[in-house]
PDB file of N, CA and C in Angstrom:
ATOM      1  N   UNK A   1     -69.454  49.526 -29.921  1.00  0.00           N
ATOM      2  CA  UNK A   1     -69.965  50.056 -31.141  1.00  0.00           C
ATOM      3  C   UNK A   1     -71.098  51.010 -30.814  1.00  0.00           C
ATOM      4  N   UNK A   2     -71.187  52.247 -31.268  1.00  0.00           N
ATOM      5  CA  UNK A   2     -72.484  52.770 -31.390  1.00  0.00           C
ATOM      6  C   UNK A   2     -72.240  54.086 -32.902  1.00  0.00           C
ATOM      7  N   UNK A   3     -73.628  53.748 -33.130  1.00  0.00           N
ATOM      8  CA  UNK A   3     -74.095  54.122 -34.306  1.00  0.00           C
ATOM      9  C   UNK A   3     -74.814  55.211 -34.562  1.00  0.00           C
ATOM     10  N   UNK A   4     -74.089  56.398 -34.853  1.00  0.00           N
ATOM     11  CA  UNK A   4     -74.656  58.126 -35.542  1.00  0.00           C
ATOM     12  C   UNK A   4     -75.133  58.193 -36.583  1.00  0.00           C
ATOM     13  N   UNK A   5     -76.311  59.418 -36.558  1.00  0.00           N
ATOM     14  CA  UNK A   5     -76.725  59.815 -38.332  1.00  0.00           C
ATOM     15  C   UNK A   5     -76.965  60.745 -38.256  1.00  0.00           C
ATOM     16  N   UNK A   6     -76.402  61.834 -39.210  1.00  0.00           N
ATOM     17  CA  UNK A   6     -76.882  63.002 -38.693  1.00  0.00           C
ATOM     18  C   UNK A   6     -77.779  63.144 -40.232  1.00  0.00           C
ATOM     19  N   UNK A   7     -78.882  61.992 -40.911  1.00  0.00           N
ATOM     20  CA  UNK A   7     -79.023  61.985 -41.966  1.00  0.00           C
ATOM     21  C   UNK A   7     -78.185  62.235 -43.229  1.00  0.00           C
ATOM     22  N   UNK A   8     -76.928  62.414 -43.120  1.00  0.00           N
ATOM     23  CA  UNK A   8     -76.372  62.740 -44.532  1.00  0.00           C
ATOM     24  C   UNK A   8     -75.263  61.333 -44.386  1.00  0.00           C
ATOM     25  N   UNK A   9     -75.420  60.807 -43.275  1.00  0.00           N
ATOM     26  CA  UNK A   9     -73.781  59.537 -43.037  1.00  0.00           C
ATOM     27  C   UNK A   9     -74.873  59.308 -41.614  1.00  0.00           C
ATOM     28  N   UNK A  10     -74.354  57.515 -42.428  1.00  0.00           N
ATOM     29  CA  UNK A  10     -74.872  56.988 -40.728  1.00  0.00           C
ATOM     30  C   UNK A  10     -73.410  56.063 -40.151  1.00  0.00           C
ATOM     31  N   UNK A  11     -72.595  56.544 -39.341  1.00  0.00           N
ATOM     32  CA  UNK A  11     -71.559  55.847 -38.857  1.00  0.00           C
ATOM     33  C   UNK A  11     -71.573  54.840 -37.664  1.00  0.00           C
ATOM     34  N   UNK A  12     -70.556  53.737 -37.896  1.00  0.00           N
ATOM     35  CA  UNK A  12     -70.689  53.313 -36.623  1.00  0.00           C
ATOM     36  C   UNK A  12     -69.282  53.782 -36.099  1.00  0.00           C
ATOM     37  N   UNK A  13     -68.937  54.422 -34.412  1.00  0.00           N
ATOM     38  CA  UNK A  13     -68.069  54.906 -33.929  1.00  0.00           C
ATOM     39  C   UNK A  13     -67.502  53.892 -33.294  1.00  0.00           C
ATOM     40  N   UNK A  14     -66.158  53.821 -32.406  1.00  0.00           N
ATOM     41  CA  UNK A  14     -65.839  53.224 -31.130  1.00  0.00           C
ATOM     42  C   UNK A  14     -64.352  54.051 -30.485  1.00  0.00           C
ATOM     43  N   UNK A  15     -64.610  53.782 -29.497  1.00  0.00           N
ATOM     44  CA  UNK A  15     -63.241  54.265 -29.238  1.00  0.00           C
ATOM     45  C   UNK A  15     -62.801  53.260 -27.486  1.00  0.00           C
ATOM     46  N   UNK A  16     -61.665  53.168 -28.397  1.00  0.00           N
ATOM     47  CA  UNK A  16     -60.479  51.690 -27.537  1.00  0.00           C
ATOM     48  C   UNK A  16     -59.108  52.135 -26.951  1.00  0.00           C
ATOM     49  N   UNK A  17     -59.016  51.634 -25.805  1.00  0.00           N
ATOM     50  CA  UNK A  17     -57.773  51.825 -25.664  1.00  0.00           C
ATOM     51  C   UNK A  17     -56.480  50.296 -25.843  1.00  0.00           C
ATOM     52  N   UNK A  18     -55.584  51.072 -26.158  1.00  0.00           N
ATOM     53  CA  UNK A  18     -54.438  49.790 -26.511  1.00  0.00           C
ATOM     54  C   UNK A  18     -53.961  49.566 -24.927  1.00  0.00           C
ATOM     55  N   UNK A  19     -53.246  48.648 -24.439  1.00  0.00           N
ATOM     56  CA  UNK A  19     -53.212  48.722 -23.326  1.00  0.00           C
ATOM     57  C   UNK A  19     -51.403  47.866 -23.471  1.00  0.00           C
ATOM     58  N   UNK A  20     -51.425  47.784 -24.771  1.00  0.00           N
ATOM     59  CA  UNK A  20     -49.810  47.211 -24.731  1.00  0.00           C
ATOM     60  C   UNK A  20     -49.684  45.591 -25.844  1.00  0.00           C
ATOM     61  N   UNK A  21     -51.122  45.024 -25.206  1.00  0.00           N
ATOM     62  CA  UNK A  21     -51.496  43.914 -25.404  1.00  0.00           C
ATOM     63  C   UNK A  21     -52.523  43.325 -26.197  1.00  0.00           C
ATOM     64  N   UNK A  22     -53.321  44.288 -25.812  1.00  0.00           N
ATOM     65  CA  UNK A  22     -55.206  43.909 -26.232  1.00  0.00           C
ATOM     66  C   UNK A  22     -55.659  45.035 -26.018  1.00  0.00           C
ATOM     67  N   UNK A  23     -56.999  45.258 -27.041  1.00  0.00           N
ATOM     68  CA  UNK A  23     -57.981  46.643 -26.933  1.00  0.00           C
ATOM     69  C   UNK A  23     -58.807  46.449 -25.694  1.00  0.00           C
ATOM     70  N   UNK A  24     -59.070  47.481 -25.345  1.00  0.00           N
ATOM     71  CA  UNK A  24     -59.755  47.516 -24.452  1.00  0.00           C
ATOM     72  C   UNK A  24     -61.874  47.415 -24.967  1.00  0.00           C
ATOM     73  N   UNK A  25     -62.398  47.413 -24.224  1.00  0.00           N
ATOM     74  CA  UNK A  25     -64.009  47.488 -24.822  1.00  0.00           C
ATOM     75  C   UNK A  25     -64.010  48.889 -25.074  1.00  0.00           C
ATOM     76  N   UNK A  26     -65.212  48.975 -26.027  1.00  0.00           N
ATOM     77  CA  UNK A  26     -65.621  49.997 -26.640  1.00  0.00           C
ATOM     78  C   UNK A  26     -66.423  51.115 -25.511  1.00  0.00           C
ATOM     79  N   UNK A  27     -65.752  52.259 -25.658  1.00  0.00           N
ATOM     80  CA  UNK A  27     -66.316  52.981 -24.290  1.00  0.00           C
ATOM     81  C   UNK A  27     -66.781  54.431 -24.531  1.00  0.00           C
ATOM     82  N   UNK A  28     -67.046  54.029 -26.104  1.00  0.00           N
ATOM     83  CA  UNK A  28     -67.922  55.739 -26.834  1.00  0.00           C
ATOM     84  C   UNK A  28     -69.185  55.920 -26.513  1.00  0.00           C
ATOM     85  N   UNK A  29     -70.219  54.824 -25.794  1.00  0.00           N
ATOM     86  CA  UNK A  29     -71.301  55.254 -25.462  1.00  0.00           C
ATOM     87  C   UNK A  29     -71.004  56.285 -24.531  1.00  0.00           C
ATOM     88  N   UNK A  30     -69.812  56.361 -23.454  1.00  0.00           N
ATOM     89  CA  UNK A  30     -69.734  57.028 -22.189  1.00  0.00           C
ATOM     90  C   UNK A  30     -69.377  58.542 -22.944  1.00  0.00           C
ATOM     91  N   UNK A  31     -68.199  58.183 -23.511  1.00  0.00           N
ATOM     92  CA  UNK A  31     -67.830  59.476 -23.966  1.00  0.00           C
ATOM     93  C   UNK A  31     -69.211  60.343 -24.318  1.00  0.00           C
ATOM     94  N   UNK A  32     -69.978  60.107 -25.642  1.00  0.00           N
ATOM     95  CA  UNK A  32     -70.659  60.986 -26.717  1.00  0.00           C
ATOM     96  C   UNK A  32     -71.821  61.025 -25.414  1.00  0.00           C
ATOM     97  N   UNK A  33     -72.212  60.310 -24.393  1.00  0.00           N
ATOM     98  CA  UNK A  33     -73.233  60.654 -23.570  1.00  0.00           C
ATOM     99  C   UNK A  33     -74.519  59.995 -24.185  1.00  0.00           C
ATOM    100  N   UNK A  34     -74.931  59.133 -24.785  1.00  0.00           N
ATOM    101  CA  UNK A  34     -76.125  59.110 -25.564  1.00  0.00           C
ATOM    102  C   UNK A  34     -76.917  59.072 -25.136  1.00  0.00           C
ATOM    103  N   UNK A  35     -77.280  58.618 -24.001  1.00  0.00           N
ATOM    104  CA  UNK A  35     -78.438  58.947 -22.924  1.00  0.00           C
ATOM    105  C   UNK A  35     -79.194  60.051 -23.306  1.00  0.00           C
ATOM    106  N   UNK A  36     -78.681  61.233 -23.314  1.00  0.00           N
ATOM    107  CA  UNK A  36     -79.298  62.308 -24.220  1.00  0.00           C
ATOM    108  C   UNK A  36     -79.809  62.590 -25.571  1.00  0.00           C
ATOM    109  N   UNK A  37     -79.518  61.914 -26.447  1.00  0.00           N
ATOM    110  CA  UNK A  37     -79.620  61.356 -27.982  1.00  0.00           C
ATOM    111  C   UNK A  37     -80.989  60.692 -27.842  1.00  0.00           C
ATOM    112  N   UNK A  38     -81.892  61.293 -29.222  1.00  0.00           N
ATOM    113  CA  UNK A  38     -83.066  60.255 -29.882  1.00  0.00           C
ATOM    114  C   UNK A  38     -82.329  58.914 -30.364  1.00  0.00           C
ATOM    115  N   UNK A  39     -82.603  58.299 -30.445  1.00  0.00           N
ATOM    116  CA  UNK A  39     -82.667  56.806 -30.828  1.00  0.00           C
ATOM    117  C   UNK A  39     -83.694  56.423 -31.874  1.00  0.00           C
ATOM    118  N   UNK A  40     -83.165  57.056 -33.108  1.00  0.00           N
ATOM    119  CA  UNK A  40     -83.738  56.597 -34.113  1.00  0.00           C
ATOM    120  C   UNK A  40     -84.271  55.106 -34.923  1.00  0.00           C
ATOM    121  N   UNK A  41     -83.770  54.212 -34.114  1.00  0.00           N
ATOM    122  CA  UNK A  41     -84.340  53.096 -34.497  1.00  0.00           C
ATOM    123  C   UNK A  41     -85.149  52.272 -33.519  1.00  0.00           C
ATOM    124  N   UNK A  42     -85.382  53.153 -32.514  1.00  0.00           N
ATOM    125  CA  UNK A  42     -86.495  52.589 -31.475  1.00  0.00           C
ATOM    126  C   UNK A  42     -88.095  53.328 -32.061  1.00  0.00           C
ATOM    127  N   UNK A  43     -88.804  52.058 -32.637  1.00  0.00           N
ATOM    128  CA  UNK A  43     -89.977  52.431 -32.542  1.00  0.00           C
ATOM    129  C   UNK A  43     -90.922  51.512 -31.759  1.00  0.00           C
ATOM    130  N   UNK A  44     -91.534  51.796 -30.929  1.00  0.00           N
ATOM    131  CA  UNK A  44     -92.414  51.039 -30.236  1.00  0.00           C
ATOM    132  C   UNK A  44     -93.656  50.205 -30.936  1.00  0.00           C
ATOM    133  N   UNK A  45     -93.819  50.879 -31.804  1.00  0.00           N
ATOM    134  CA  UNK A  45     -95.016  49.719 -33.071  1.00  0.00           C
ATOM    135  C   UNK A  45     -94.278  48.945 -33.599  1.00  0.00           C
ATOM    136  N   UNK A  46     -93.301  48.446 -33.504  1.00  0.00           N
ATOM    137  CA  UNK A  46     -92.930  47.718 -34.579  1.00  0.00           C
ATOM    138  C   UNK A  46     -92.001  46.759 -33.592  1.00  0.00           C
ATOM    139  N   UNK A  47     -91.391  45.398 -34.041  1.00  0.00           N
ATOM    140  CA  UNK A  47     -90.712  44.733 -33.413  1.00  0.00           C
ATOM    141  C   UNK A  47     -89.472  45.601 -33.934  1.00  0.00           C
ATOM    142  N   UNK A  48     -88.342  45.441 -32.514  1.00  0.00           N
ATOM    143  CA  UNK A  48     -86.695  45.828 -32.851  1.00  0.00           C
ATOM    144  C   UNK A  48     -86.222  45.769 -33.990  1.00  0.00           C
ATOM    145  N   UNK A  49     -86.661  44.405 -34.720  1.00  0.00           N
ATOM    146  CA  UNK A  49     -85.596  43.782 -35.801  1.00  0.00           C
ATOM    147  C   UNK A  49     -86.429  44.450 -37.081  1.00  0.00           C
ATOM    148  N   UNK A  50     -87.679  45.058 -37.410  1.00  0.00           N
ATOM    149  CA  UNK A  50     -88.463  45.217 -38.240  1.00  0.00           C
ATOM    150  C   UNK A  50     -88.125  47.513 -38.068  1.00  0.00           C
ATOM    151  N   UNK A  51     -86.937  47.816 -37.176  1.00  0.00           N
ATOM    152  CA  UNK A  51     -86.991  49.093 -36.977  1.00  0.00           C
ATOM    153  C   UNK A  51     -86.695  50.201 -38.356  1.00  0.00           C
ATOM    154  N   UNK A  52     -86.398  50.921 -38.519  1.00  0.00           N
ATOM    155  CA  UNK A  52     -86.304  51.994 -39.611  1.00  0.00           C
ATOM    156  C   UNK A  52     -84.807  51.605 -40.089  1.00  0.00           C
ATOM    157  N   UNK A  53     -83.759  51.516 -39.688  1.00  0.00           N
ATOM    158  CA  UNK A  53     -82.814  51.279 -39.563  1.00  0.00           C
ATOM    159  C   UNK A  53     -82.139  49.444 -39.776  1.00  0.00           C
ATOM    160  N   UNK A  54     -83.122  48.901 -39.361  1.00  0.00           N
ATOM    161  CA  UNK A  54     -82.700  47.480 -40.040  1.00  0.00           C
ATOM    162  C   UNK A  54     -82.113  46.927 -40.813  1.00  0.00           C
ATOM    163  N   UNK A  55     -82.368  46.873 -41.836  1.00  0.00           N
ATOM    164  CA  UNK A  55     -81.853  46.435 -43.180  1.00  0.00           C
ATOM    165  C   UNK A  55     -80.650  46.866 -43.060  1.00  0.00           C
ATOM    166  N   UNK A  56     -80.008  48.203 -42.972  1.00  0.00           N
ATOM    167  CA  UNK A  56     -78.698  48.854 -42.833  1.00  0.00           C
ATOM    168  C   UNK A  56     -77.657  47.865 -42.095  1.00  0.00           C
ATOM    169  N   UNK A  57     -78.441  47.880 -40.752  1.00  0.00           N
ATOM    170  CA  UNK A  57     -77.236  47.597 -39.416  1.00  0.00           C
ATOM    171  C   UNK A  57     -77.164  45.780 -40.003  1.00  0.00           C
ATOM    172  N   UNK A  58     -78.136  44.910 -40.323  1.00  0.00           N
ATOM    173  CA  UNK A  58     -78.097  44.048 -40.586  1.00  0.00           C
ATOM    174  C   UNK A  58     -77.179  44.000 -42.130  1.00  0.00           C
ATOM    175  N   UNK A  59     -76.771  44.584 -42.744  1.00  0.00           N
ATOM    176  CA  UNK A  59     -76.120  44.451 -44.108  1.00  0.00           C
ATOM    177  C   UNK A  59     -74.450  44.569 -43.493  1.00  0.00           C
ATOM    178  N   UNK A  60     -74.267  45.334 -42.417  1.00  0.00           N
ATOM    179  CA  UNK A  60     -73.341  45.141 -42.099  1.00  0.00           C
ATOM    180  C   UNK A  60     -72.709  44.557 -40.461  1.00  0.00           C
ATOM    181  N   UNK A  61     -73.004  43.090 -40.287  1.00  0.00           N
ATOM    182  CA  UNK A  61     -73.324  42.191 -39.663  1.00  0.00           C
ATOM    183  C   UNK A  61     -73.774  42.961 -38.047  1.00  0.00           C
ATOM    184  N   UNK A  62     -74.745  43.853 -38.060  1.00  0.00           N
ATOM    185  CA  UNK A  62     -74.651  44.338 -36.934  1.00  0.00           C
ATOM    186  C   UNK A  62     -76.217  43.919 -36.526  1.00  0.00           C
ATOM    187  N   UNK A  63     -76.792  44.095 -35.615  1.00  0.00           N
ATOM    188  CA  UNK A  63     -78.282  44.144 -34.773  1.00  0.00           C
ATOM    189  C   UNK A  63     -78.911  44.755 -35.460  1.00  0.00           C
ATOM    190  N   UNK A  64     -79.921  43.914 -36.000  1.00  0.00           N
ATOM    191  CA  UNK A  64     -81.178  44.950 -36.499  1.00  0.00           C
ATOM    192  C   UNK A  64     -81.345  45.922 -35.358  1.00  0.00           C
ATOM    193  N   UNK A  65     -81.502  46.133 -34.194  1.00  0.00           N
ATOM    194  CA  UNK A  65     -82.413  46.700 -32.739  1.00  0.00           C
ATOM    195  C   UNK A  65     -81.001  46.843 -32.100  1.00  0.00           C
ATOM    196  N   UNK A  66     -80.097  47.205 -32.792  1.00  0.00           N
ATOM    197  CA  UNK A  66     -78.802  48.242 -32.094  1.00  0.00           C
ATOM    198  C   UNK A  66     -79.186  49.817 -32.550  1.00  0.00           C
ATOM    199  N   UNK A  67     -79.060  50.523 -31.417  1.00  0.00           N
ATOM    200  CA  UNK A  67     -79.419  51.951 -31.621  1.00  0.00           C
ATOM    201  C   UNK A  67     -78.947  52.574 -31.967  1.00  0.00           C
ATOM    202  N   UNK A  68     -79.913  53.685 -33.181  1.00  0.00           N
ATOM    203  CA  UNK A  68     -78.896  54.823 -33.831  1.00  0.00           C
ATOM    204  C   UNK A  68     -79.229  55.991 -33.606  1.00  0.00           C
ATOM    205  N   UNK A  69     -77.860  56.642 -33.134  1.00  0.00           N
ATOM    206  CA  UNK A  69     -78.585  57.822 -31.953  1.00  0.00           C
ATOM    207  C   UNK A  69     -78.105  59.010 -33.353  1.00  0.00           C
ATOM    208  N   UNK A  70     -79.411  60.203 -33.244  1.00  0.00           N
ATOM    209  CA  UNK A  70     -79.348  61.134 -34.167  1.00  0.00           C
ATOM    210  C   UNK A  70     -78.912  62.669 -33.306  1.00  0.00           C
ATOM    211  N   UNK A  71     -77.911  62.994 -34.022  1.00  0.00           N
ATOM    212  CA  UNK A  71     -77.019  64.016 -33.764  1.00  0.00           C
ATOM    213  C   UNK A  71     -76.736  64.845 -35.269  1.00  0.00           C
ATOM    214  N   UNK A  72     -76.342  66.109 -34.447  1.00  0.00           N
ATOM    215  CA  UNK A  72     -76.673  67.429 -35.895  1.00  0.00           C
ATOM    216  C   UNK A  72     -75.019  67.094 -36.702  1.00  0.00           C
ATOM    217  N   UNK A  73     -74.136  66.485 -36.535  1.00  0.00           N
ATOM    218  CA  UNK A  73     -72.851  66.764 -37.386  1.00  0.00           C
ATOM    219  C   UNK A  73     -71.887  65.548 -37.285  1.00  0.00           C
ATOM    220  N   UNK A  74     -72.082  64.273 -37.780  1.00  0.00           N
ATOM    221  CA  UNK A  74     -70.899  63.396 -37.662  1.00  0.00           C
ATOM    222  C   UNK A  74     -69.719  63.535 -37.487  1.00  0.00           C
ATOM    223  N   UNK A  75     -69.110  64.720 -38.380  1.00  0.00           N
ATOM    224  CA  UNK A  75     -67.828  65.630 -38.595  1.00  0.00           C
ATOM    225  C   UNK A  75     -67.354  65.890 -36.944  1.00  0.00           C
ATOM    226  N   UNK A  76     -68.170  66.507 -36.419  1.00  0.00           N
ATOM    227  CA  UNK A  76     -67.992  67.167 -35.099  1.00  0.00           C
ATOM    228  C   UNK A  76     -67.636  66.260 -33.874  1.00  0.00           C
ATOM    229  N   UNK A  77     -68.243  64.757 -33.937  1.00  0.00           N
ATOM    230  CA  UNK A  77     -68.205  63.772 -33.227  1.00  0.00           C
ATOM    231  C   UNK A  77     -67.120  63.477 -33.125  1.00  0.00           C
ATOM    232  N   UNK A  78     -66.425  63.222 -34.640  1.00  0.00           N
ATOM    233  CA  UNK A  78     -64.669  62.157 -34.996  1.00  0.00           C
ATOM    234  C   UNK A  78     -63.898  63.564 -34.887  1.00  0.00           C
ATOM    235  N   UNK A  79     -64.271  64.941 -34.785  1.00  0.00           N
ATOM    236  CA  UNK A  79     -63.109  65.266 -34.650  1.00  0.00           C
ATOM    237  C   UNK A  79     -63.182  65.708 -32.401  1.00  0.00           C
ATOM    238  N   UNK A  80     -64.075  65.797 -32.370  1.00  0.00           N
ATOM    239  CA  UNK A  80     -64.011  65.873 -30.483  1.00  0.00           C
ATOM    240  C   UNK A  80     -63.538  64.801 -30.110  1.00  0.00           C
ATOM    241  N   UNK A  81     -63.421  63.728 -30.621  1.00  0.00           N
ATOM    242  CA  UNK A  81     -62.640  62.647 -30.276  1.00  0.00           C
ATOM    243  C   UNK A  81     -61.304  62.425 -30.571  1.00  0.00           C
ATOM    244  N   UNK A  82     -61.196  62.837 -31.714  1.00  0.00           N
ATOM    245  CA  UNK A  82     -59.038  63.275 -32.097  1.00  0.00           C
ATOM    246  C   UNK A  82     -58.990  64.349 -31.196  1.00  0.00           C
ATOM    247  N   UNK A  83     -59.669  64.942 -30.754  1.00  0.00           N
ATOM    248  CA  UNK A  83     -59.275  66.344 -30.013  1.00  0.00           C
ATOM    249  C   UNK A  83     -58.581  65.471 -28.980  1.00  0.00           C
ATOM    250  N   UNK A  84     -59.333  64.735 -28.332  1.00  0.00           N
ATOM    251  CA  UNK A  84     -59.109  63.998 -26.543  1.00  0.00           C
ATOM    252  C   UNK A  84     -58.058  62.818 -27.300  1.00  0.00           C
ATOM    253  N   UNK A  85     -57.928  62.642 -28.275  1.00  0.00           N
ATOM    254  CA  UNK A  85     -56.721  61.560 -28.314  1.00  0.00           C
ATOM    255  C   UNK A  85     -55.681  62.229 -28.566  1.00  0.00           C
ATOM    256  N   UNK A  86     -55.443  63.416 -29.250  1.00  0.00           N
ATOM    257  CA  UNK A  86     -54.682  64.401 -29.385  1.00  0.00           C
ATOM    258  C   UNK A  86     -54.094  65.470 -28.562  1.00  0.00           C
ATOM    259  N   UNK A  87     -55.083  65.548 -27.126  1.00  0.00           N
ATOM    260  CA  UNK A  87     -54.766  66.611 -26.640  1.00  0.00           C
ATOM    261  C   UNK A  87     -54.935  67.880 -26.520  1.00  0.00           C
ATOM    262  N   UNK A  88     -55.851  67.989 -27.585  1.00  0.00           N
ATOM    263  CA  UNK A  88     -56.445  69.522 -28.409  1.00  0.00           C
ATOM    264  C   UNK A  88     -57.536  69.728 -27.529  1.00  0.00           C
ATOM    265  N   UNK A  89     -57.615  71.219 -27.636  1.00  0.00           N
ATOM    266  CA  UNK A  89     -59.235  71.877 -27.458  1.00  0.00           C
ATOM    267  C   UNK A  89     -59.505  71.393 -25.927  1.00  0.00           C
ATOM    268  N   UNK A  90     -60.615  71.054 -25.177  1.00  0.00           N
ATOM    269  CA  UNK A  90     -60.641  70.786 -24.369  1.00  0.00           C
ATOM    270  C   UNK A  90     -60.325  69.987 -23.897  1.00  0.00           C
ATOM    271  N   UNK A  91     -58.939  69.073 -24.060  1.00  0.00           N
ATOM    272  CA  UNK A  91     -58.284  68.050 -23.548  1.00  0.00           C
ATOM    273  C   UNK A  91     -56.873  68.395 -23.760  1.00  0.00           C
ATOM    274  N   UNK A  92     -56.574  69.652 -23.748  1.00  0.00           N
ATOM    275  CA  UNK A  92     -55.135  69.961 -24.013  1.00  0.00           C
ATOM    276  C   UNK A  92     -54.308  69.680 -23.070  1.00  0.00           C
ATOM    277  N   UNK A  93     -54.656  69.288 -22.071  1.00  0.00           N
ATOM    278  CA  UNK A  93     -53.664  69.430 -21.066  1.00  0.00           C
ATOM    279  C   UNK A  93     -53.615  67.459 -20.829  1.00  0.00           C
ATOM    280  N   UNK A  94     -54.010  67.075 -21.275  1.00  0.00           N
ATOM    281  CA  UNK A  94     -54.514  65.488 -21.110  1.00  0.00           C
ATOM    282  C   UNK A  94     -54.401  64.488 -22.662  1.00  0.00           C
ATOM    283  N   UNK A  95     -53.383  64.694 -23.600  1.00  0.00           N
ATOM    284  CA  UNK A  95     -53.451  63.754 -24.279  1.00  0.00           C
ATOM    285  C   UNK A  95     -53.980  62.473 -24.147  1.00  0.00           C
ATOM    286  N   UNK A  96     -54.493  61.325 -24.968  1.00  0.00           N
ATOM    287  CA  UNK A  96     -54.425  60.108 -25.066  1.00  0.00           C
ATOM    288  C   UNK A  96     -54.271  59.572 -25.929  1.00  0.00           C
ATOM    289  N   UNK A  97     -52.480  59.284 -26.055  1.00  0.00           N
ATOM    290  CA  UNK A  97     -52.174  58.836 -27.259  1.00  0.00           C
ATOM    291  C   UNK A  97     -52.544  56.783 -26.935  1.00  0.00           C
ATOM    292  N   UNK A  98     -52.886  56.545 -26.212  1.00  0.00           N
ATOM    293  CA  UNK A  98     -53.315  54.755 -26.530  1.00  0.00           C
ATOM    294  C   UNK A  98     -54.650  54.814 -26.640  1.00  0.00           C
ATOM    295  N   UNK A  99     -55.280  55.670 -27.091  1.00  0.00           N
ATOM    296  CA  UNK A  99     -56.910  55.454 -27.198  1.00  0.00           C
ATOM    297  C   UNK A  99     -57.101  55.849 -28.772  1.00  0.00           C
ATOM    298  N   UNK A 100     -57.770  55.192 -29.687  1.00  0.00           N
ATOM    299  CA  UNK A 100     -57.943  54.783 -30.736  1.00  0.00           C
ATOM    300  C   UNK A 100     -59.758  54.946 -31.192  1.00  0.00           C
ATOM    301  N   UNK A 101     -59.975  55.993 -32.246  1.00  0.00           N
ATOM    302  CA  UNK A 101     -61.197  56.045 -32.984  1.00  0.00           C
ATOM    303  C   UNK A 101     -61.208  55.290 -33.988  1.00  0.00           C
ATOM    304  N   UNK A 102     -62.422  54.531 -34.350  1.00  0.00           N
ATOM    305  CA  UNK A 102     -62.740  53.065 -35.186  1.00  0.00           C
ATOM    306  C   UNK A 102     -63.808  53.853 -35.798  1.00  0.00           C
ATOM    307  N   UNK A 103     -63.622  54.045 -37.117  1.00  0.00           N
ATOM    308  CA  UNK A 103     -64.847  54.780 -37.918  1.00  0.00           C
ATOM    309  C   UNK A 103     -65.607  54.096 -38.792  1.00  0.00           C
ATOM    310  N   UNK A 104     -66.797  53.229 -39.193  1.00  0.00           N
ATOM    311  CA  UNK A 104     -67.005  52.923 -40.042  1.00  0.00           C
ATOM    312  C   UNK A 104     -68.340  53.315 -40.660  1.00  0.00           C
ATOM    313  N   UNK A 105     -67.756  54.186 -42.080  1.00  0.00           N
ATOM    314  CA  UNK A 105     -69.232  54.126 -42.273  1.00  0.00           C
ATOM    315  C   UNK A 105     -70.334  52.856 -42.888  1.00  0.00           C
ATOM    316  N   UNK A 106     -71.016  53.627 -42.601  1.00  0.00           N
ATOM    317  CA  UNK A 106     -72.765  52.228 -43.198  1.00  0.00           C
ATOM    318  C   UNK A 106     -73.495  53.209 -44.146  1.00  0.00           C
ATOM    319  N   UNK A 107     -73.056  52.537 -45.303  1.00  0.00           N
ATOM    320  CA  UNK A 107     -74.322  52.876 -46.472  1.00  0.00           C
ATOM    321  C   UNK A 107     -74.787  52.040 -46.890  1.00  0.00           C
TER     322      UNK A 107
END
C-alpha cells in the first residue's frame, strides 16, 4: 500500500502481480520511487499517530503514521502504471499483463 495526494484526491495505490495462484506483495513503493517524495504525514512535533493525515488513514483501517507521499497529479501516477501493465509509452516493448493496479480512494 502506499498513499498519494496531490491535494485534490488522496489515494491509496498498489500494484501486484498474479502469479497463477496468489498476489504477489505490493511493490509500488519501488515503482513510483518515493524516496524522492515529501511525506506529508511525517511531522517531527507531533507523535506518528497524532500526524496531519490521521484521522483519514485511520477511517479507513489503515496506520495513522503510514506515509503520504505528495506528488503534483494522481491522474498521471494510475495512468504510468496502465502504461507498464499495458505496454504503452515507455514500456511498449514490455507488456505486463499479470500485474494489477489497486486504486482506492480516501476521503
Amino acid at each position: 500500500m502506499t498513499v498519494f495526494t496531490d491535494h485534490k484526491r488522496t489515494v491509496d495505490l498498489e500494484l501486484r502481480n498474479w502469479d497463477g495462484d496468489d498476489w504477489s506483495p505490493d511493490w509500488s513503493l519501488d515503482f513510483w520511487n518515493v524516496g524522492d517524495l515529501k511525506n506529508l504525514n511525517d511531522d517531527s512535533d507531533v507523535w506518528p499517530e497524532d500526524g496531519p493525515y490521521a484521522a483519514l488513514l485511520e477511517k479507513h483501517d489503515l496506520s495513522a503514521s503510514e506515509p503520504v507521499y505528495e506528488v503534483e497529479d494522481i491522474d498521471y501516477l494510475i495512468d504510468y502504471a496502465n502504461d507498464m501493465i499495458n505496454g504503452e509509452g515507455d514500456y511498449a516493448d514490455n507488456p505486463s499483463p499479470n500485474t494489477s493496479l489497486f486504486a482506492t480512494e480516501l476521503d
